[in-house]
Protein backbone atom coordinates (compact mmCIF):
# COMPACT_ATOMS: atom_id res chain seq x y z
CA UNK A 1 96.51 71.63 -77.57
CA UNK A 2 96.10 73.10 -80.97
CA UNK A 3 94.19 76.90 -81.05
CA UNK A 4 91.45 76.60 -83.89
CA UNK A 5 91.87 79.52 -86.65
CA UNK A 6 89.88 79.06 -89.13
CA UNK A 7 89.72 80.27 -92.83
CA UNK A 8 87.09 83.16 -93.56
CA UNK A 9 86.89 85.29 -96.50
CA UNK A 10 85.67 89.19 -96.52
CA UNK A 11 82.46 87.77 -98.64
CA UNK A 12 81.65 85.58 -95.86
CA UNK A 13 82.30 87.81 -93.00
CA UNK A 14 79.49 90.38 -94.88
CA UNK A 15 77.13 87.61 -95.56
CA UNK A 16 77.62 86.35 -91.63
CA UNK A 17 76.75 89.70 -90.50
CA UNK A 18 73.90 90.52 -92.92
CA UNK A 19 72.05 87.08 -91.55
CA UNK A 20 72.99 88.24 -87.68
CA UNK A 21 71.59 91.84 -87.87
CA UNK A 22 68.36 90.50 -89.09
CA UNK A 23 68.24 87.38 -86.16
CA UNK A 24 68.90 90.17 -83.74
CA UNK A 25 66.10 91.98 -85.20
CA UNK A 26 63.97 89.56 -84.58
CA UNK A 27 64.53 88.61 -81.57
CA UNK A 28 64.48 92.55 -80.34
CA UNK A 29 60.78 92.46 -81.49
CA UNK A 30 60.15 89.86 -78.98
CA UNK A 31 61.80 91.82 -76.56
CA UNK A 32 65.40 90.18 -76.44
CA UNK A 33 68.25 92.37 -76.92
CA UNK A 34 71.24 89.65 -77.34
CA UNK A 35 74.13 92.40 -77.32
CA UNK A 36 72.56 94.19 -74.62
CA UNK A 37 71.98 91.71 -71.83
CA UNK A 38 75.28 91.16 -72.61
CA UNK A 39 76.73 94.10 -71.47
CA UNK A 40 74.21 94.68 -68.90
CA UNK A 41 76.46 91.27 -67.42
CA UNK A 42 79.70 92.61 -67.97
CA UNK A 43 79.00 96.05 -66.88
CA UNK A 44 78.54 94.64 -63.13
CA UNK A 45 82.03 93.01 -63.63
CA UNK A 46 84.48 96.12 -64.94
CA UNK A 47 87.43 95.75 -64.59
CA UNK A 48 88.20 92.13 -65.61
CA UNK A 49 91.64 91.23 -64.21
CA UNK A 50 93.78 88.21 -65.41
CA UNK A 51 93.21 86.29 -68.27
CA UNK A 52 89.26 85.67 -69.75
CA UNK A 53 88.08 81.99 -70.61
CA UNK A 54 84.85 81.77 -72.12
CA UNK A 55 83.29 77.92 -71.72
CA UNK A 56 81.10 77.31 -74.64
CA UNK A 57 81.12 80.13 -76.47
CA UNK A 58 78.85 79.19 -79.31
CA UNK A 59 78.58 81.99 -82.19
CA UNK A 60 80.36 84.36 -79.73
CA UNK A 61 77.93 86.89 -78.52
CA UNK A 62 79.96 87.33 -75.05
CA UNK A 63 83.31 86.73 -76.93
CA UNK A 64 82.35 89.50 -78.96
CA UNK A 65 81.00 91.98 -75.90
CA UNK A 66 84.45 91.23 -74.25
CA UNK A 67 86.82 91.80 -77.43
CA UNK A 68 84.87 95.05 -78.48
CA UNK A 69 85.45 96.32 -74.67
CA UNK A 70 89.51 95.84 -75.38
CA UNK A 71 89.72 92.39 -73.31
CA UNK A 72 91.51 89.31 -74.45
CA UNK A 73 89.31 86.69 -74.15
CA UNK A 74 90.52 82.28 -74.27
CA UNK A 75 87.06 80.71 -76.02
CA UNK A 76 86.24 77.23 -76.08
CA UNK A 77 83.21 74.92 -77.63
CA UNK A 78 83.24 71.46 -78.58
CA UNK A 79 81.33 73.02 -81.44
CA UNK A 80 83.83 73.92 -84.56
CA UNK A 81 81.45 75.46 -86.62
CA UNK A 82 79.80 77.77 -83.89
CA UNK A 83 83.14 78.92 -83.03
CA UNK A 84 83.63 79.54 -86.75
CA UNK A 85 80.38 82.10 -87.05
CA UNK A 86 82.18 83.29 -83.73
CA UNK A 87 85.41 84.20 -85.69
CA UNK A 88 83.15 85.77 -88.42
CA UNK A 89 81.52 87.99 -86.14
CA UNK A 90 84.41 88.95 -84.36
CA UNK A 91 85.98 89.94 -87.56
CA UNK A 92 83.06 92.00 -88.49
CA UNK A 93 84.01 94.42 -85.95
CA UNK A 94 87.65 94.35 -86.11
CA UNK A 95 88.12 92.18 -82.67
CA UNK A 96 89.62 88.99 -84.13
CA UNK A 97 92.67 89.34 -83.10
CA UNK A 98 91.78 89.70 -79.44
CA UNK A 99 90.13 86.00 -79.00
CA UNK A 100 91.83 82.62 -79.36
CA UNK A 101 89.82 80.28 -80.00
CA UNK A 102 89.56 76.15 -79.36
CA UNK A 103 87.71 72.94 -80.20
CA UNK A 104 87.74 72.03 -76.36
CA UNK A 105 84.83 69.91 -74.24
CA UNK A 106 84.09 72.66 -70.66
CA UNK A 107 84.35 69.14 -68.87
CA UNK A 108 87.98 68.31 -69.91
CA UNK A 109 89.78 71.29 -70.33
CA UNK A 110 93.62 71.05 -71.67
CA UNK A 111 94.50 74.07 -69.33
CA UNK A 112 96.96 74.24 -66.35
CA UNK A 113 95.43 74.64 -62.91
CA UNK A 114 94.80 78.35 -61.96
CA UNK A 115 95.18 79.56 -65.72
CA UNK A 116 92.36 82.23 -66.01
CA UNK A 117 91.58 85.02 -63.11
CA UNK A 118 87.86 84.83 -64.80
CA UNK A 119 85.51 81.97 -66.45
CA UNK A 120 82.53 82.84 -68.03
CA UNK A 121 79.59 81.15 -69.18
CA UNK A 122 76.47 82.68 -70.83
CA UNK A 123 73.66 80.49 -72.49
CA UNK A 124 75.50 77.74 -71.52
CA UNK A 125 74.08 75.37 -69.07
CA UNK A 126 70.55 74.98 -70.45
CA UNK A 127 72.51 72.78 -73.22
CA UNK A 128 73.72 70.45 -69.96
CA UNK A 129 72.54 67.39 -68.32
CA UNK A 130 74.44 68.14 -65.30
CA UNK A 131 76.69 71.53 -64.33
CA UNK A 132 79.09 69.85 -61.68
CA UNK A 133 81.66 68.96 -64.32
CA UNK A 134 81.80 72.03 -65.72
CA UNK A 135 82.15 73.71 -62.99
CA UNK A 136 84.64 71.43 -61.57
CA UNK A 137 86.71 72.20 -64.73
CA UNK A 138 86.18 75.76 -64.22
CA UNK A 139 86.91 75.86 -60.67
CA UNK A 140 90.11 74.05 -61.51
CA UNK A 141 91.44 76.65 -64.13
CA UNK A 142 90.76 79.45 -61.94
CA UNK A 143 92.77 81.72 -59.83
CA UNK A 144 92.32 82.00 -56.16
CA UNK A 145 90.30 85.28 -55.91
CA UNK A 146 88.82 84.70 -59.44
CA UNK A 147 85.65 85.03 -60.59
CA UNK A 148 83.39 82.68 -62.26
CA UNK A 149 80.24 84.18 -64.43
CA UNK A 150 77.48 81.95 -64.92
CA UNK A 151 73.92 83.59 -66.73
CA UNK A 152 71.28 81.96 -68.48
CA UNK A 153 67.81 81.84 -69.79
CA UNK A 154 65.12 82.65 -67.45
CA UNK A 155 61.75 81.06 -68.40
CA UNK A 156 60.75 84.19 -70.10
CA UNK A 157 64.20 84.15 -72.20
CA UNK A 158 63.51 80.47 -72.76
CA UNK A 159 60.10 80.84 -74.17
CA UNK A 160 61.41 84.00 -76.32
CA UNK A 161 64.34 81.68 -78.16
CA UNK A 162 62.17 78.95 -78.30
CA UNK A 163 59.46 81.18 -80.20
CA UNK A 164 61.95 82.14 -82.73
CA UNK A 165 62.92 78.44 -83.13
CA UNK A 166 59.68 76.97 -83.97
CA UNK A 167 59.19 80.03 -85.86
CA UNK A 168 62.35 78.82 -88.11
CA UNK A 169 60.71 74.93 -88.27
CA UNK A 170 62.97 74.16 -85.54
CA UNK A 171 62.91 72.93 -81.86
CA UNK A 172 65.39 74.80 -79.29
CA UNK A 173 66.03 72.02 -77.07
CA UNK A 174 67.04 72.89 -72.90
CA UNK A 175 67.89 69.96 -70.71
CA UNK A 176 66.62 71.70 -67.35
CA UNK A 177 70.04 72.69 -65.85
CA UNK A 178 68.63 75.52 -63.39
CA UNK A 179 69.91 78.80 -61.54
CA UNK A 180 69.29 76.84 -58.20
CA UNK A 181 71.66 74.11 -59.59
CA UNK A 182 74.24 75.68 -60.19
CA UNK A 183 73.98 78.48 -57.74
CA UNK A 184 74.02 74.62 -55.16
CA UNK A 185 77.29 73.55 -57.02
CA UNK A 186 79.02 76.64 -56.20
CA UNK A 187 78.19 77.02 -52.72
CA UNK A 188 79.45 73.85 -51.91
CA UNK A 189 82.48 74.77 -53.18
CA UNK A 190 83.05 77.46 -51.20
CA UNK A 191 82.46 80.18 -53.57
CA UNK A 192 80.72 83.84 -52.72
CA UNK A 193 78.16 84.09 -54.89
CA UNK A 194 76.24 87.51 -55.90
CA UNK A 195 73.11 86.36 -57.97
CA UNK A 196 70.48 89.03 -59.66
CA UNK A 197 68.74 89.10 -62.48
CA UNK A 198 68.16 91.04 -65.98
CA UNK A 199 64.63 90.66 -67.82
CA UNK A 200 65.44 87.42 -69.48
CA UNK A 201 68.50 85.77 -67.94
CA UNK A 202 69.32 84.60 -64.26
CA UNK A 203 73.01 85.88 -63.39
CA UNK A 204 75.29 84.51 -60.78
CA UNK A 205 78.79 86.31 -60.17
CA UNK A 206 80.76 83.47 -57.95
CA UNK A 207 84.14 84.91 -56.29
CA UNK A 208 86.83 81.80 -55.33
């Protein structure tokens, strides 16, 4: 299992950012605060204890909530170049060095049983046919007593990213994976699950 660093310059890390304070822009016009919702989620789970493994981390928008908050966070995506823009946004702010990151599939991960005393997942499970391997994974990796994070896109969130897409000349594609399912995978696995909601995401905090 080899950790993914990859090689960013200073030029890039101000180009990165220039391009992400004007997405976030956007999308706060339509009523989306990405950094917010974000730590409207963690602010429910303070303090984090044990180790932090993020499952599909994409550009790192919870990575970087958790690393700016002084947490040392274990990211994964089977996308290299998401996790790269991750890295570059991370450095922005000086929280690199807090995150390790790896080119790792949330179905097969290449951790020991019980690793993590949290998994996290934001944004993810839209991108997924089907949340029980995931979750398996997850459930695997994590202490007894853990908690597992799972939040997503609400149909109002949906319809908000999806706006900006097509907006762009592109299509944001969701396979259907719902709060329901994966609120049903968790309960039969025995886990205590605390769902709410923010304006644009469904939120489930699962303890093992």
């Amino acid at each position: 299992m080899e950790e993914y660093i990859p090689e960013i310059t200073d030029n890039e890390i101000k180009e990165n950012h220039a391009h992400l304070s004007e997405r976030f822009s956007i999308y706060k016009k339509k009523g989306l605060d990405v950094m917010r919702v974000r730590e409207l989620i963690l602010d429910r789970l303070y303090p984090l204890e044990g180790g932090i493994l993020e499952i599909g981390a994409g550009n790192g928008y919870t990575t970087l909530a958790l690393a700016k908050a002084g947490y040392r966070v274990v990211a994964v995506d089977t996308d290299r170049e998401a996790l790269r823009t991750a890295a570059l946004n991370l450095a922005y702010e000086n929280a690199l060095s807090n995150v390790r990151f790896y080119v790792m599939d949330g179905e097969s991960l290449a951790f020991e049983d019980r690793s993590f005393g949290n998994v996290v997942g934001v944004n993810l499970f839209h991108h997924l046919t089907d949340a029980g391997g995931v979750l398996s994974e997850a459930d695997r990796v994590l202490c007894a007593g853990g908690r597992l994070v799972s939040a997503d896109f609400n149909k109002r969130g949906l319809e908000v990213v999806g706006s900006v897409h097509t907006e762009e000349g592109r299509v944001h594609e969701s396979s259907g994976v719902t709060q329901e399912q994966v609120y049903s995978c968790l309960h039969d696995m025995g886990y205590e699950i605390e769902p709410y909601d923010e304006r644009h995401h469904w939120v489930l905090i699962a303890r093992k």
